[in-house]
Protein backbone atom coordinates (compact mmCIF):
# COMPACT_ATOMS: atom_id res chain seq x y z
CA UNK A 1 -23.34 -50.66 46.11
CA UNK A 2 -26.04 -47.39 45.61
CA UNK A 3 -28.97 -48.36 43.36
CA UNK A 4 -28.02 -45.92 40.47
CA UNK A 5 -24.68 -47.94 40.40
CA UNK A 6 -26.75 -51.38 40.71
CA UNK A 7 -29.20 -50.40 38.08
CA UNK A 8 -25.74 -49.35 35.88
CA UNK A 9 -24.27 -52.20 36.09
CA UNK A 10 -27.65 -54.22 35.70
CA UNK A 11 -28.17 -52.52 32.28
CA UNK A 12 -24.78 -53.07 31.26
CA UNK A 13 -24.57 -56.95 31.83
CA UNK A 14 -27.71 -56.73 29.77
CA UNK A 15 -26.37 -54.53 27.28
CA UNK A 16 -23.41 -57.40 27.13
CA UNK A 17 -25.51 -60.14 26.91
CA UNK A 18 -27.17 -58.96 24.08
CA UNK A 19 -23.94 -57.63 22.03
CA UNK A 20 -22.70 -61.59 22.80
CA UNK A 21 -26.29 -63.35 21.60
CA UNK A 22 -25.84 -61.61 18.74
CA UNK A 23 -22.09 -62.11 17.44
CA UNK A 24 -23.03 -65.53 18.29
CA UNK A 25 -26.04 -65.76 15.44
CA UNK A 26 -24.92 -66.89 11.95
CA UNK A 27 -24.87 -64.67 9.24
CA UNK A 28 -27.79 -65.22 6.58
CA UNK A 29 -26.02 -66.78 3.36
CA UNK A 30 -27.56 -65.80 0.11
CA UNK A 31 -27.80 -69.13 -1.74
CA UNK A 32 -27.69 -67.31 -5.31
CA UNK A 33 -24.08 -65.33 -4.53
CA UNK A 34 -22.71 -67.59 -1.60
CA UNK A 35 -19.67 -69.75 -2.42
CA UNK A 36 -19.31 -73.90 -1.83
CA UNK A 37 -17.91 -72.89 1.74
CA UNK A 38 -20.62 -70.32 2.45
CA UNK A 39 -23.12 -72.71 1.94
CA UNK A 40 -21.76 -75.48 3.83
CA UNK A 41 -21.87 -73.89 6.43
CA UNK A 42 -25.36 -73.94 6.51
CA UNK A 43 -27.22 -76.93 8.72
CA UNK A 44 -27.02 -80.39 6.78
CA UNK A 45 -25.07 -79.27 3.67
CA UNK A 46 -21.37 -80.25 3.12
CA UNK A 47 -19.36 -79.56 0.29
CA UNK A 48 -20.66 -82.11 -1.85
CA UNK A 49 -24.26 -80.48 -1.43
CA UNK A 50 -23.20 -77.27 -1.73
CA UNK A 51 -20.99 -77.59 -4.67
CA UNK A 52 -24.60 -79.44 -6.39
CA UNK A 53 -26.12 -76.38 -5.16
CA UNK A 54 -23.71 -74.24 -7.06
CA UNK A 55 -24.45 -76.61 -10.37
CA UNK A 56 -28.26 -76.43 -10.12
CA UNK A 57 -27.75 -72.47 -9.45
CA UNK A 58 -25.28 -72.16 -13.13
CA UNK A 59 -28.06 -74.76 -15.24
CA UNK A 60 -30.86 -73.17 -13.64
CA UNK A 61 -30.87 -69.58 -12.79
CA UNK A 62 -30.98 -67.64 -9.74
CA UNK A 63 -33.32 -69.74 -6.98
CA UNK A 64 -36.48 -67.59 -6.79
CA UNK A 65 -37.14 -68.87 -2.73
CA UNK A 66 -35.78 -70.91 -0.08
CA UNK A 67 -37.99 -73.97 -1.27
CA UNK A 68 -36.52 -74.02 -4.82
CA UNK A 69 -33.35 -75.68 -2.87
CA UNK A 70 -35.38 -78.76 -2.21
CA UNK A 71 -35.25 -79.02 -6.29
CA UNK A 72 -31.21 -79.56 -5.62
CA UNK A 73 -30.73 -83.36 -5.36
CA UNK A 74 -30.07 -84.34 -2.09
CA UNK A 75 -31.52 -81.91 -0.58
CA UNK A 76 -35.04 -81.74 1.16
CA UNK A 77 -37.68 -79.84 2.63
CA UNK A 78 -36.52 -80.84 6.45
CA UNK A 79 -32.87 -79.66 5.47
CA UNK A 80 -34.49 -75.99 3.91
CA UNK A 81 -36.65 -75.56 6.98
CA UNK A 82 -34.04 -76.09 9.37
CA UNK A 83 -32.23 -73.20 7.59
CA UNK A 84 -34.78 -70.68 7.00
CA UNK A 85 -33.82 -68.04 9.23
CA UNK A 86 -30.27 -68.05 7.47
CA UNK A 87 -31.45 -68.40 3.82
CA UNK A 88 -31.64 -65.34 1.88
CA UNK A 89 -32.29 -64.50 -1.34
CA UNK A 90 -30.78 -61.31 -1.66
């Protein structure tokens, strides 16, 4: 193997890598649109908590930040930080 074809194939098993870390992240779910099995699939929230997310969401409003879901019963700060980096907004 030459080193331009080392370095080429180098660059694209990094190239892969990345393309496969990245399909593999979940998709940020936008607790004021998402539906019951949208939000479920977010860390610690079934379908029971997500359909009381979807109840608090109709009574209440749109949720103005991630911490507002700790006003759903059931669910607490722990279970909003452990989602933050899939919790959006918009």
């Amino acid at each position: 193997m030459t080193r331009t074809s080392f370095f080429a194939t180098l660059i694209l098993l990094c190239s892969l890598i990345t393309g496969f870390a990245q399909a593999a992240e979940p998709d940020a779910v936008n607790i004021n649109t998402a539906t019951a099995t949208e939000l479920a699939s977010l860390t610690g929230i079934g379908d029971s908590k997500a359909e009381a997310i979807i109840r608090y969401r109709k009574q209440n409003g749109a949720f103005t930040s991630a911490d507002d879901l700790s006003n759903v019963k059931g669910i607490g700060a722990k279970t909003v930080a452990d989602n933050a980096d899939r919790i959006s907004l918009k």
